[in-house]
PDB file of N, CA and C in Angstrom:
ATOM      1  N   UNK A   1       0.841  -1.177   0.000  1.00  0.00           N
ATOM      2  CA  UNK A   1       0.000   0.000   0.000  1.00  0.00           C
ATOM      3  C   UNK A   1       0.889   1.244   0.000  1.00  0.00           C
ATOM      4  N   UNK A   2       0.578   2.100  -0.833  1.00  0.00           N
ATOM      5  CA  UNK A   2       1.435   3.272  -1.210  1.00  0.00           C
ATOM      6  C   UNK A   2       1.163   4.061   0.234  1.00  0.00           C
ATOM      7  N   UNK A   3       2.113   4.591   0.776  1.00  0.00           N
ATOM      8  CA  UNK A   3       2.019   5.883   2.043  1.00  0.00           C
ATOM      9  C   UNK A   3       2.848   7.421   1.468  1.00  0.00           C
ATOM     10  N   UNK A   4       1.553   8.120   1.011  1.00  0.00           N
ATOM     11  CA  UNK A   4       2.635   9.645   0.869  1.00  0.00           C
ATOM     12  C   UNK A   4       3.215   9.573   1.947  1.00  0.00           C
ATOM     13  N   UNK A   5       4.586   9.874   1.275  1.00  0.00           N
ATOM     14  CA  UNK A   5       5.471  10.583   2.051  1.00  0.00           C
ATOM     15  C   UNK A   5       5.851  11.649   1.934  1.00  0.00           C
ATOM     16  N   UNK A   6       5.932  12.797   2.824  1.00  0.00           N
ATOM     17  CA  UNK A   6       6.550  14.303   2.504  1.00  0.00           C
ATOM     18  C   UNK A   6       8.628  13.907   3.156  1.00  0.00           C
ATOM     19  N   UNK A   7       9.125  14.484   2.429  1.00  0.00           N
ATOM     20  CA  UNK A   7      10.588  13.919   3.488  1.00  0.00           C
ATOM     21  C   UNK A   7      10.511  15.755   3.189  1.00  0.00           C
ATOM     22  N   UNK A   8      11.565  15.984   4.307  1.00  0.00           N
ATOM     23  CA  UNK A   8      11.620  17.000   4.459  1.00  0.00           C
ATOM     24  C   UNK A   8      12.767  17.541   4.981  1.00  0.00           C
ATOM     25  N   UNK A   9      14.126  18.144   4.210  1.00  0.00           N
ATOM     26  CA  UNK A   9      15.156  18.179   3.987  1.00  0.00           C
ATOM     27  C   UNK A   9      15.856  17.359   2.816  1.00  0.00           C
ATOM     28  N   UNK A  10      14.988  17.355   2.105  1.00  0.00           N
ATOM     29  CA  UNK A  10      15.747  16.559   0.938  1.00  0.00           C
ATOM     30  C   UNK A  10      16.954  17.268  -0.294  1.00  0.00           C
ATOM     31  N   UNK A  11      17.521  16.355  -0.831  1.00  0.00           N
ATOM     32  CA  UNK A  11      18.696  16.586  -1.057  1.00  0.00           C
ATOM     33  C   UNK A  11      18.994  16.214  -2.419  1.00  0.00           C
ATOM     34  N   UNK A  12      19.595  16.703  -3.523  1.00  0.00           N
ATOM     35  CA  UNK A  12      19.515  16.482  -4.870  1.00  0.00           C
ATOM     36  C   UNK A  12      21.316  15.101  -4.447  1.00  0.00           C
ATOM     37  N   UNK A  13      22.016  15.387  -3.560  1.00  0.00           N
ATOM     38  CA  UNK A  13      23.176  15.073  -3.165  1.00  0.00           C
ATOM     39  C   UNK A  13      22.920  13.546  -2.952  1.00  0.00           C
ATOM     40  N   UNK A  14      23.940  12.733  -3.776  1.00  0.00           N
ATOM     41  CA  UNK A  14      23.357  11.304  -3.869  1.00  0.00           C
ATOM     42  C   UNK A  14      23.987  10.565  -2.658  1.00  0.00           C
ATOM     43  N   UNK A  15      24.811  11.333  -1.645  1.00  0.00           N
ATOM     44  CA  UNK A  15      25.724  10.281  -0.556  1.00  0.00           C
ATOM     45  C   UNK A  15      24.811  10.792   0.638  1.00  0.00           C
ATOM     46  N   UNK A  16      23.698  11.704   0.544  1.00  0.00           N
ATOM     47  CA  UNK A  16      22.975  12.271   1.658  1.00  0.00           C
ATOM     48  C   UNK A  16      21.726  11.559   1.923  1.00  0.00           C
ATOM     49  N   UNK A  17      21.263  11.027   3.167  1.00  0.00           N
ATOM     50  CA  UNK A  17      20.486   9.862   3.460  1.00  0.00           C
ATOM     51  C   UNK A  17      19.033  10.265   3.177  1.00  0.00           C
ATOM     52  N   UNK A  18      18.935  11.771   2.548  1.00  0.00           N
ATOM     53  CA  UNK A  18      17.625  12.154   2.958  1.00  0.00           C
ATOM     54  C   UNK A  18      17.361  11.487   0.746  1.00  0.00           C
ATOM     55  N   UNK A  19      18.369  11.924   0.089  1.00  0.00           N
ATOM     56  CA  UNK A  19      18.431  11.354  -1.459  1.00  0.00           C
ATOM     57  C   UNK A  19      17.965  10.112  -1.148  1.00  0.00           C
ATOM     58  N   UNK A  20      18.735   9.312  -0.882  1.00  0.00           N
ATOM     59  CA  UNK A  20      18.833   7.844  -0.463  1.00  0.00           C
ATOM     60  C   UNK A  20      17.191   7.627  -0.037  1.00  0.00           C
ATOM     61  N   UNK A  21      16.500   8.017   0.911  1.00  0.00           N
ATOM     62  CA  UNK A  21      15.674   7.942   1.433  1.00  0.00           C
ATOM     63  C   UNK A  21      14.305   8.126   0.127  1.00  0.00           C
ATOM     64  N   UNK A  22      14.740   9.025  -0.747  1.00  0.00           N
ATOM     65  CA  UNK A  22      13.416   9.656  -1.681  1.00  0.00           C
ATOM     66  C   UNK A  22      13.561   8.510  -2.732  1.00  0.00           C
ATOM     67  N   UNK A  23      14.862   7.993  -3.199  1.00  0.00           N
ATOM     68  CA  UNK A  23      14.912   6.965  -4.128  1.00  0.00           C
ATOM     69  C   UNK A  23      14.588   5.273  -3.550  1.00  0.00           C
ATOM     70  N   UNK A  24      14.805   5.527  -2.373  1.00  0.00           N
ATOM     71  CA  UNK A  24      14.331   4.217  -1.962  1.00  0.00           C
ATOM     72  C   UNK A  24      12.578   3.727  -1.459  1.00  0.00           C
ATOM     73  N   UNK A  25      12.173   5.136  -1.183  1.00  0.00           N
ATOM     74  CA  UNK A  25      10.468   5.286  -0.952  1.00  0.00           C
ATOM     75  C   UNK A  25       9.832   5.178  -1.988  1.00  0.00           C
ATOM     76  N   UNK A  26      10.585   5.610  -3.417  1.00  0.00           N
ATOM     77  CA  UNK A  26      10.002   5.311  -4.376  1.00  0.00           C
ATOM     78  C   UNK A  26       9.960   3.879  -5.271  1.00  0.00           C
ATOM     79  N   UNK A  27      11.176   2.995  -5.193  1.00  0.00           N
ATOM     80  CA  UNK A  27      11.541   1.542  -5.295  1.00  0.00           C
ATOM     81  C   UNK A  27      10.287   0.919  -4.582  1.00  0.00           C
ATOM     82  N   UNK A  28      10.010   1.400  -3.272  1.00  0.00           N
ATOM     83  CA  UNK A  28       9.114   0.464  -2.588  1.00  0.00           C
ATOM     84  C   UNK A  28       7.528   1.554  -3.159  1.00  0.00           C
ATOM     85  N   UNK A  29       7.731   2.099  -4.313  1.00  0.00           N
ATOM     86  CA  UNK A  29       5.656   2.412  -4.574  1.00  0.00           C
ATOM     87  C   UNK A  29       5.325   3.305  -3.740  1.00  0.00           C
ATOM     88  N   UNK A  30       6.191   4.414  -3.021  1.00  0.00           N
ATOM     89  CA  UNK A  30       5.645   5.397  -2.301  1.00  0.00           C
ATOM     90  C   UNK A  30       5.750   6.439  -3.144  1.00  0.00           C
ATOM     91  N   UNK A  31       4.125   7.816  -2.956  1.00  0.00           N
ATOM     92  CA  UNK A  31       4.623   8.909  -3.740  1.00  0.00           C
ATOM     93  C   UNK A  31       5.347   9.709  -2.566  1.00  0.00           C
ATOM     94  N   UNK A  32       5.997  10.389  -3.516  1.00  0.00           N
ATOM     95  CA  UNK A  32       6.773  11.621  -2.707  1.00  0.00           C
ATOM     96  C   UNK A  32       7.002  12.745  -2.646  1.00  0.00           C
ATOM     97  N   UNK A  33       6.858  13.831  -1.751  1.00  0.00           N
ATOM     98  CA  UNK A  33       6.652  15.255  -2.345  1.00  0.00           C
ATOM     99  C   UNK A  33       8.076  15.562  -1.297  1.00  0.00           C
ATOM    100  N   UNK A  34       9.091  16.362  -2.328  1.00  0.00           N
ATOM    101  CA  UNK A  34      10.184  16.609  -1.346  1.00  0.00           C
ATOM    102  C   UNK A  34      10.494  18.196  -1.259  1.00  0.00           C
ATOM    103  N   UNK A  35      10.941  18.502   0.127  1.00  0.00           N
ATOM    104  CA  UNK A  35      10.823  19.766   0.449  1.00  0.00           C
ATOM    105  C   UNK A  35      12.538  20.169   0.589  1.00  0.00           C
ATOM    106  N   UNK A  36      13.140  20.920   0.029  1.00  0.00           N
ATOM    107  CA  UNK A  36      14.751  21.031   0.537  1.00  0.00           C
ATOM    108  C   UNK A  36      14.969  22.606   0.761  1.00  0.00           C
ATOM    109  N   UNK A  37      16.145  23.097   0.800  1.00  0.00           N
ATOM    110  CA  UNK A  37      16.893  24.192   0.664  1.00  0.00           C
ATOM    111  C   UNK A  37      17.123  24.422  -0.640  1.00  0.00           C
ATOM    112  N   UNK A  38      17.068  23.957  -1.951  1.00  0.00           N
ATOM    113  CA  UNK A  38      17.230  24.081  -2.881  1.00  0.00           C
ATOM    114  C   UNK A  38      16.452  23.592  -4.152  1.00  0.00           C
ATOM    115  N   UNK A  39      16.244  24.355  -5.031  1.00  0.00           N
ATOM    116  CA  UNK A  39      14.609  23.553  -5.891  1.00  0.00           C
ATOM    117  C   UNK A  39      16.023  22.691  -7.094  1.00  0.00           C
ATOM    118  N   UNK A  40      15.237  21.478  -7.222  1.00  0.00           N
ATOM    119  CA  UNK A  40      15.698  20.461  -8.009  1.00  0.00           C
ATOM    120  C   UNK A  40      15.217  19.669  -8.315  1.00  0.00           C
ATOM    121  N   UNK A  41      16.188  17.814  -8.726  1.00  0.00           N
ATOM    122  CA  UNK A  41      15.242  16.974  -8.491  1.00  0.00           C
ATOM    123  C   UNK A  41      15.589  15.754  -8.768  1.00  0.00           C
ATOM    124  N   UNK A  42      14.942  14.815  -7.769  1.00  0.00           N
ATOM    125  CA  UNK A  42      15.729  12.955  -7.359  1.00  0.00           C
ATOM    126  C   UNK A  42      14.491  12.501  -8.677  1.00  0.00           C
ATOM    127  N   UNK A  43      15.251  11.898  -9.513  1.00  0.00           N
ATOM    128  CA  UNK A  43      14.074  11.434 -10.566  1.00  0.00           C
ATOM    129  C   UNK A  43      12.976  11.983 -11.222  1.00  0.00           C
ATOM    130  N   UNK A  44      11.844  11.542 -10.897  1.00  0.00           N
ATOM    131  CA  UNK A  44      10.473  12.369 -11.203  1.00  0.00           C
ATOM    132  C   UNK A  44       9.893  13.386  -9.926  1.00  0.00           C
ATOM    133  N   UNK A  45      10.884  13.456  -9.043  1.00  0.00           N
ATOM    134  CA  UNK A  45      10.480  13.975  -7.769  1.00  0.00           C
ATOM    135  C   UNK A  45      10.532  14.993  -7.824  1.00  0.00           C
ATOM    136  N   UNK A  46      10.352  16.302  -7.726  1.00  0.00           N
ATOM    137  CA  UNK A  46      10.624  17.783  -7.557  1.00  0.00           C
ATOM    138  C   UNK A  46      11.178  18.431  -6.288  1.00  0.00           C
ATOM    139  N   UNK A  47      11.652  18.484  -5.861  1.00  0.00           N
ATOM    140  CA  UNK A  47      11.789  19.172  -5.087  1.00  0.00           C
ATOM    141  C   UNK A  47      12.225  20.225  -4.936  1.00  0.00           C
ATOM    142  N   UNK A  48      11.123  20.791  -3.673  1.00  0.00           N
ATOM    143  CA  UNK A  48      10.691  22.369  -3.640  1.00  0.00           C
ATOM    144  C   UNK A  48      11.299  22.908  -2.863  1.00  0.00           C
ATOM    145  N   UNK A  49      10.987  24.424  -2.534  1.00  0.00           N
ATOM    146  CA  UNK A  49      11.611  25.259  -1.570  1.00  0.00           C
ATOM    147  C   UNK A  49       9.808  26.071  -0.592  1.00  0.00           C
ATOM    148  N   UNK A  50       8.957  25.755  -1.018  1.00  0.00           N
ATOM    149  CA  UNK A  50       7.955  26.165  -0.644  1.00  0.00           C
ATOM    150  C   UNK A  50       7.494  25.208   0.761  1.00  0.00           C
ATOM    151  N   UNK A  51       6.462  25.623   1.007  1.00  0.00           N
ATOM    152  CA  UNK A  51       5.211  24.799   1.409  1.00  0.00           C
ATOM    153  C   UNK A  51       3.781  24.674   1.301  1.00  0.00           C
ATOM    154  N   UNK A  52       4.054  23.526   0.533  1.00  0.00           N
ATOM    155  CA  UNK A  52       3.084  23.298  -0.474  1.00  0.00           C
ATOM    156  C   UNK A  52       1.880  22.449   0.114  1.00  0.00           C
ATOM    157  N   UNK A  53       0.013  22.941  -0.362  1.00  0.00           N
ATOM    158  CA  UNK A  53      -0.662  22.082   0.474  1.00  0.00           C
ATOM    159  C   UNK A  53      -0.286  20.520  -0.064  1.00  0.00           C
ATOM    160  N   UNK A  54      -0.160  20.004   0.955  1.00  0.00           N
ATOM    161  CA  UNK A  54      -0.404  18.422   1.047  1.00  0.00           C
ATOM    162  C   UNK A  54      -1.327  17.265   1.038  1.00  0.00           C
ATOM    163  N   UNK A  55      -1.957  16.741   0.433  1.00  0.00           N
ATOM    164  CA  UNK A  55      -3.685  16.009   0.463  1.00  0.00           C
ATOM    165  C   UNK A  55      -3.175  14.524   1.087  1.00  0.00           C
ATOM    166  N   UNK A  56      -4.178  14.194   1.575  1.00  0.00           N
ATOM    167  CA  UNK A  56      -3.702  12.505   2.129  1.00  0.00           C
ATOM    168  C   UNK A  56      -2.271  12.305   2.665  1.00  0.00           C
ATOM    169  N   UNK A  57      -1.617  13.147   3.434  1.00  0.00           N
ATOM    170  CA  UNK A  57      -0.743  12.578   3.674  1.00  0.00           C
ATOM    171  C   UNK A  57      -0.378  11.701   4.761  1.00  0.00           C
ATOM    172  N   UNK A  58       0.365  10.798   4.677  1.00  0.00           N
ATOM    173  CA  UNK A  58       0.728   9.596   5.715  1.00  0.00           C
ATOM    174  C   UNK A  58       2.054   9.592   6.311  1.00  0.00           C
ATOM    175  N   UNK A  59       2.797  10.335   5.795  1.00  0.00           N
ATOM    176  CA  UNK A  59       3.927  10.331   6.333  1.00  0.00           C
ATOM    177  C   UNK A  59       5.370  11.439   6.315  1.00  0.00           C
ATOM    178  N   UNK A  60       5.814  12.179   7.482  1.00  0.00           N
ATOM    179  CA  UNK A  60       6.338  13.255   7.341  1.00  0.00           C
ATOM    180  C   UNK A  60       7.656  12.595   7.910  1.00  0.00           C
ATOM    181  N   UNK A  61       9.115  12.229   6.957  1.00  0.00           N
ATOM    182  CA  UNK A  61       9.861  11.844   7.267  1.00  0.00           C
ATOM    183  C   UNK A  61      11.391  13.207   7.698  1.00  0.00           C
ATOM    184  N   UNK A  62      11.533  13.078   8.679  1.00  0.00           N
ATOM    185  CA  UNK A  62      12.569  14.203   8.891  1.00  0.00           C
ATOM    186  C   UNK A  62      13.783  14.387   8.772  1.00  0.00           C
ATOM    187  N   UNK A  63      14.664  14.890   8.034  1.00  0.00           N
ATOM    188  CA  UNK A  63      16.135  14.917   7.599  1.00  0.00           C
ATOM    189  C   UNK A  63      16.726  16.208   7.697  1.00  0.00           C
ATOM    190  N   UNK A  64      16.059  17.354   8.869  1.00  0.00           N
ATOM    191  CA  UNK A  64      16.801  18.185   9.428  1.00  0.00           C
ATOM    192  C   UNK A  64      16.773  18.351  10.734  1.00  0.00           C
ATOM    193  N   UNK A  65      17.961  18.604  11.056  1.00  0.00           N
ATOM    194  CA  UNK A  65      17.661  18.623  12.817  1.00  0.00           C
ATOM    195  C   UNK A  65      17.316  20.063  13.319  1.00  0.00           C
ATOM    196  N   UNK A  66      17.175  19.783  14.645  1.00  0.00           N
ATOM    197  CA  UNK A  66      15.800  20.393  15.418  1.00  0.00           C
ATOM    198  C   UNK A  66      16.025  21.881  14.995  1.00  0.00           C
ATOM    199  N   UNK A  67      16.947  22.598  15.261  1.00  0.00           N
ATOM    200  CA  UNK A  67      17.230  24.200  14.883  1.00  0.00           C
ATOM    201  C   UNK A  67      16.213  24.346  13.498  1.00  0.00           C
ATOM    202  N   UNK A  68      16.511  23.684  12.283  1.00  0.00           N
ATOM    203  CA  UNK A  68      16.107  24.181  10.873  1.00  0.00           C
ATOM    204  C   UNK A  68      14.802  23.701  10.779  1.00  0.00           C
ATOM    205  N   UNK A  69      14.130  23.222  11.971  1.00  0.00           N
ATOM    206  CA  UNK A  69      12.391  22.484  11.707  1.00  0.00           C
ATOM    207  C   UNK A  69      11.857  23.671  11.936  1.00  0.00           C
ATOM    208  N   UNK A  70      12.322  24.778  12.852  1.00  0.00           N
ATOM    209  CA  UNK A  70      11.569  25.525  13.605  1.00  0.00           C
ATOM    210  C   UNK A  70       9.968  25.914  12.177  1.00  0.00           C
ATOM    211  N   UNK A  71      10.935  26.483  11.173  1.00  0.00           N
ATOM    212  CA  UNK A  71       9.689  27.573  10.526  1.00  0.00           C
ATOM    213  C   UNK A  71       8.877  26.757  10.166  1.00  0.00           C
ATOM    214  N   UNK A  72       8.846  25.138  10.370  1.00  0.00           N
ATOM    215  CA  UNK A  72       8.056  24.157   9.528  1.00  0.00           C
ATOM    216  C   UNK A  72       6.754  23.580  10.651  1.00  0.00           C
ATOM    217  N   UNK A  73       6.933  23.586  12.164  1.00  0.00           N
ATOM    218  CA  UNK A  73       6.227  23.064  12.768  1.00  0.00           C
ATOM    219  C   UNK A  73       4.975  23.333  12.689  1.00  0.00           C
ATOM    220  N   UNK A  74       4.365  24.642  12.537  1.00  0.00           N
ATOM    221  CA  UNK A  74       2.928  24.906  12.459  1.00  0.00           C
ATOM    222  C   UNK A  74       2.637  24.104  10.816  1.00  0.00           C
ATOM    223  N   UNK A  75       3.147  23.976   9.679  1.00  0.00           N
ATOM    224  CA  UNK A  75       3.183  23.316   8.544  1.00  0.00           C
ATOM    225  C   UNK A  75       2.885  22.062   8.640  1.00  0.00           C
ATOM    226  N   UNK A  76       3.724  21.517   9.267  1.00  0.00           N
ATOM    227  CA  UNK A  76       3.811  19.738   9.531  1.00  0.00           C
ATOM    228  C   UNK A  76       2.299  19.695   9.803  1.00  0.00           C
ATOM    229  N   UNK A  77       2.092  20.406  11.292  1.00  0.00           N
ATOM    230  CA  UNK A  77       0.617  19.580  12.170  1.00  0.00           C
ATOM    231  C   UNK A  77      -0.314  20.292  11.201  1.00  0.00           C
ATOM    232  N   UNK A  78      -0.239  21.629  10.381  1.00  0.00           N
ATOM    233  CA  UNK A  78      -1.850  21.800   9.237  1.00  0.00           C
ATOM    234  C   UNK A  78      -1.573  20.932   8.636  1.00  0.00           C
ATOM    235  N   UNK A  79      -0.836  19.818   8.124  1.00  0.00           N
ATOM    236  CA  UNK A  79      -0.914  19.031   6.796  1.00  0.00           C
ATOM    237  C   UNK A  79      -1.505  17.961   7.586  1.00  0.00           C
ATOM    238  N   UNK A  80      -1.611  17.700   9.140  1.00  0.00           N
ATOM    239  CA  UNK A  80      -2.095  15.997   9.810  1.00  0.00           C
ATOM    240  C   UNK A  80      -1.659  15.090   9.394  1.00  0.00           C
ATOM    241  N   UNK A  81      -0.482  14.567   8.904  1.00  0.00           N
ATOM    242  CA  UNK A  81       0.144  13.383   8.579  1.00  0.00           C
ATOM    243  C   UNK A  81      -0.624  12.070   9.927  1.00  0.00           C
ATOM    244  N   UNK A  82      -0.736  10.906   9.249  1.00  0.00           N
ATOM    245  CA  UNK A  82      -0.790  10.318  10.333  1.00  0.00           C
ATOM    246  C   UNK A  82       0.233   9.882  11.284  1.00  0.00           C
ATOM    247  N   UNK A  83       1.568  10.415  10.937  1.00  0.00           N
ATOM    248  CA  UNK A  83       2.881  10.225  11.634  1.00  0.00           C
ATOM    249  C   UNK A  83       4.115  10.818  11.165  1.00  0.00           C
ATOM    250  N   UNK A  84       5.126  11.080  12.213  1.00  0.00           N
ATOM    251  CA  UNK A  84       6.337  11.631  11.735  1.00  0.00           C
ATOM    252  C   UNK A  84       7.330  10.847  12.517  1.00  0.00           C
ATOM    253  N   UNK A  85       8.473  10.878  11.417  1.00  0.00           N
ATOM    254  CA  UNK A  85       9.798   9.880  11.631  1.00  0.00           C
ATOM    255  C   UNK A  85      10.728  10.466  11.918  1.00  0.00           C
ATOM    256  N   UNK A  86      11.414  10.217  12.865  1.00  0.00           N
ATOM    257  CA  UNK A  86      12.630  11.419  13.408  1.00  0.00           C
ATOM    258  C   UNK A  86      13.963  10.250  13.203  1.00  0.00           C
ATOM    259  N   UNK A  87      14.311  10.559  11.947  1.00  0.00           N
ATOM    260  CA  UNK A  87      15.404  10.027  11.398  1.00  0.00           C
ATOM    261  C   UNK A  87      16.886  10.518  12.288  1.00  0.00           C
ATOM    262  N   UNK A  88      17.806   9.899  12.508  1.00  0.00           N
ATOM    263  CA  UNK A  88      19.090   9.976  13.489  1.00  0.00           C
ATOM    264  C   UNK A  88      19.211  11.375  13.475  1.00  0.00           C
ATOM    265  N   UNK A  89      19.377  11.961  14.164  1.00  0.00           N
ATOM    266  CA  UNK A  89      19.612  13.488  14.409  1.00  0.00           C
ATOM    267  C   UNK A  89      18.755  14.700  14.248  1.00  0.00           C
ATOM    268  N   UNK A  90      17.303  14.203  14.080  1.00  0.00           N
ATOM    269  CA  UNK A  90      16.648  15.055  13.672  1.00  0.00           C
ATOM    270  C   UNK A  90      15.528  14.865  14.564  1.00  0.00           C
ATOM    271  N   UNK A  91      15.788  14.327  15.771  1.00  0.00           N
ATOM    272  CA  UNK A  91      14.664  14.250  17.159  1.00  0.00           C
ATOM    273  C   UNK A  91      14.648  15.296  17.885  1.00  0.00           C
ATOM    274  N   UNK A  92      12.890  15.979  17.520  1.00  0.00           N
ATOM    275  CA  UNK A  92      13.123  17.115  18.496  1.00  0.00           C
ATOM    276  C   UNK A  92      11.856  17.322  19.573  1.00  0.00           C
ATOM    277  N   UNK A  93      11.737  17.266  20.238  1.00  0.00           N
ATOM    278  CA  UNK A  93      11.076  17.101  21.676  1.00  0.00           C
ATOM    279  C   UNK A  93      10.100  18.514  21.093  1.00  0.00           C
ATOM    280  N   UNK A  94       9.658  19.315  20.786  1.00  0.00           N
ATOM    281  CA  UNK A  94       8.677  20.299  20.987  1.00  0.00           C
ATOM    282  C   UNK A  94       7.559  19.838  19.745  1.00  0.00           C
ATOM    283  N   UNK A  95       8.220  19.271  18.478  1.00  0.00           N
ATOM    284  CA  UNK A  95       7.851  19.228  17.533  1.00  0.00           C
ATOM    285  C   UNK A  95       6.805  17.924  18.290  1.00  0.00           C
ATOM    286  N   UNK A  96       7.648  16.930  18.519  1.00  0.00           N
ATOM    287  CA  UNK A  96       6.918  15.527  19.377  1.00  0.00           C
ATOM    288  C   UNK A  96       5.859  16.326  20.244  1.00  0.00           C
ATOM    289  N   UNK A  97       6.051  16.711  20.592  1.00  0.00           N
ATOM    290  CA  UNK A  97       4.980  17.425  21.828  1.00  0.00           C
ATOM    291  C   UNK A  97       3.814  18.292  21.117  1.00  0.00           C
ATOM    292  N   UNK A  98       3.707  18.604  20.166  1.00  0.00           N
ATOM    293  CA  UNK A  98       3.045  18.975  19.150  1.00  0.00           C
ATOM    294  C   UNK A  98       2.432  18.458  18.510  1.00  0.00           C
ATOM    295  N   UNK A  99       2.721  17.489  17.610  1.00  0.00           N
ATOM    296  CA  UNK A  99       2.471  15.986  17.105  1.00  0.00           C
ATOM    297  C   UNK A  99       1.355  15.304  18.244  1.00  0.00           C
ATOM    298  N   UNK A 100       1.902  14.991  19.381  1.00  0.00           N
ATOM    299  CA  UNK A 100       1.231  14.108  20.073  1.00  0.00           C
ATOM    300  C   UNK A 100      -0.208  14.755  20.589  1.00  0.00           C
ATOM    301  N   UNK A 101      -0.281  16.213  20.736  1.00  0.00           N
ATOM    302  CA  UNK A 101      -1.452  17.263  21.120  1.00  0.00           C
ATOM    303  C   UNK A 101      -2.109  16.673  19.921  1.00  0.00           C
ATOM    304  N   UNK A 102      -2.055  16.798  18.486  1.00  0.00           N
ATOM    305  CA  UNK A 102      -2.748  16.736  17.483  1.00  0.00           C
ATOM    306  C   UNK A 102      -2.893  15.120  16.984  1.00  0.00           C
ATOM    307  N   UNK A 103      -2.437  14.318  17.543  1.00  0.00           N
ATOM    308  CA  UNK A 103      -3.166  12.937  17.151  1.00  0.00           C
ATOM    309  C   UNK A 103      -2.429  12.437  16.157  1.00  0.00           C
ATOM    310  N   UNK A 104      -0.814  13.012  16.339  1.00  0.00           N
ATOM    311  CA  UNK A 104      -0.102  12.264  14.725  1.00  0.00           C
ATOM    312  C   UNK A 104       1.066  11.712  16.001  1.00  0.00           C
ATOM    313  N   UNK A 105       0.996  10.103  15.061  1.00  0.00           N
ATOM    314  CA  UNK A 105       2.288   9.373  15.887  1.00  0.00           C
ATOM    315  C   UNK A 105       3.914   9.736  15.475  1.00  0.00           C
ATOM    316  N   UNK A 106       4.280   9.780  16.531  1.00  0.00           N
ATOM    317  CA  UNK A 106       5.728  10.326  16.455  1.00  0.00           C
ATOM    318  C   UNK A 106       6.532   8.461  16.835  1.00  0.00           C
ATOM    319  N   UNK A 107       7.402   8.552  15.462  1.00  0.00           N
ATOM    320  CA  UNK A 107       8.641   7.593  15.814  1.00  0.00           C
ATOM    321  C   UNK A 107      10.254   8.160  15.856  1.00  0.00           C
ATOM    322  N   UNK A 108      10.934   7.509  16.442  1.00  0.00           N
ATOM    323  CA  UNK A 108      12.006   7.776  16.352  1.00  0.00           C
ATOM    324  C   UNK A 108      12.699   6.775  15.493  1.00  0.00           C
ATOM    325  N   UNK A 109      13.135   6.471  14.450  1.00  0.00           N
ATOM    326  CA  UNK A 109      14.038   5.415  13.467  1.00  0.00           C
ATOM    327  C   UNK A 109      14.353   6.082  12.332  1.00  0.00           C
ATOM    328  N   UNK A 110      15.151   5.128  11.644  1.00  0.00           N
ATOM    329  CA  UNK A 110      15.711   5.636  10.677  1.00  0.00           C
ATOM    330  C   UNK A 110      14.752   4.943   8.765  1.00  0.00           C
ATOM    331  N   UNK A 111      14.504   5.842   8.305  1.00  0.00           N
ATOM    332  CA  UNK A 111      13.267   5.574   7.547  1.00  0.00           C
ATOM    333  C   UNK A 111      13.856   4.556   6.141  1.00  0.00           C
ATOM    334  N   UNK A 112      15.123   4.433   6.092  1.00  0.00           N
ATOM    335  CA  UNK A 112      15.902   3.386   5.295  1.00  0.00           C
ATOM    336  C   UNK A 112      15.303   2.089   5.522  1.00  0.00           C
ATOM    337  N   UNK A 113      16.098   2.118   7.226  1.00  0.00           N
ATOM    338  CA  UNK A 113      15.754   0.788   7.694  1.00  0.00           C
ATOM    339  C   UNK A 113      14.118   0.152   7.898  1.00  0.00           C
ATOM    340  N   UNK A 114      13.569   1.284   7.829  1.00  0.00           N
ATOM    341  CA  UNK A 114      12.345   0.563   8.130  1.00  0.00           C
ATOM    342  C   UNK A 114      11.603   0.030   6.896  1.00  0.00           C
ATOM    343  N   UNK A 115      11.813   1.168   5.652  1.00  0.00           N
ATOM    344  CA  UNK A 115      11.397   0.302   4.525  1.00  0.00           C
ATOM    345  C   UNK A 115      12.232  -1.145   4.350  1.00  0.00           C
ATOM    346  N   UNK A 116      13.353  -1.088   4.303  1.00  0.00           N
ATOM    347  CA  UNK A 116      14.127  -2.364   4.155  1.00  0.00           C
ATOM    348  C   UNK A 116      13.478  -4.102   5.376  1.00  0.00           C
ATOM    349  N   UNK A 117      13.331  -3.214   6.122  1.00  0.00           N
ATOM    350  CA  UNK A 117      12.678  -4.376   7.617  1.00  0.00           C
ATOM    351  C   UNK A 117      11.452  -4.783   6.772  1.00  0.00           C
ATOM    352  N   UNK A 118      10.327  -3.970   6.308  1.00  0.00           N
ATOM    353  CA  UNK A 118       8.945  -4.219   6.395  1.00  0.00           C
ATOM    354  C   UNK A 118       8.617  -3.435   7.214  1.00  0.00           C
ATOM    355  N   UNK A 119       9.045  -2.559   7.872  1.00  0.00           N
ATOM    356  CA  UNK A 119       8.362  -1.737   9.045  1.00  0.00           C
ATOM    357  C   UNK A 119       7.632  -0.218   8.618  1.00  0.00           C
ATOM    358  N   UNK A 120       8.368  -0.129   7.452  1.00  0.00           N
ATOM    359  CA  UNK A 120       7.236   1.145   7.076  1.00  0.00           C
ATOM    360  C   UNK A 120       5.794   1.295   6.897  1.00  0.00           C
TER     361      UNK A 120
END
């Protein structure tokens, strides 16, 4: 079953886990809308510099740490993902605390491994 994913810090840079992450969500049949510092693009993916509305989304995967989320948090919880992934270094306690007020599950893992497990 396909789960939008928004990743968010993504990266045109092919040794950067958040790349890695958009080409491998898509191998496994996920769509993907990617948000970076720079407009480009991993395949058919675009990625933007905006914030863009989001429809159905299921999944807000994170690939910046806590300082550079700030301008995004009111963004994340209007879009209601049914969850967000706090990929290695990018766990941030206010955002979680935010998340959890609004009814979206917060994990902490790394979003590689979990497609690779079956756990996504």
């Amino acid at each position: 079953m396909s789960k939008k994913t928004l990743v968010l810090g993504a990266s045109p840079t092919p040794v950067r886990y958040a790349y890695k992450a958009v080409k491998r969500l898509l191998s496994y049949g996920h769509e993907v809308v990617a948000i970076g510092k720079m407009e480009s693009e991993i395949d058919e993916v675009k990625i933007v510099t905006d914030m863009p509305d989001i429809f159905n989304l299921h999944t807000v995967t994170m690939y910046l740490n806590p300082s550079r989320q700030e301008p995004y948090l009111d963004y994340i919880i209007k879009l209601s993902p049914k969850r967000i992934i706090f990929n290695p270094g990018s766990y941030n306690s206010k955002l979680e605390k935010l998340a959890l007020q609004a009814g979206i599950d917060v994990v902490e893992d790394c979003t590689l491994v979990m497609l690779d497990s079956g756990d996504y």
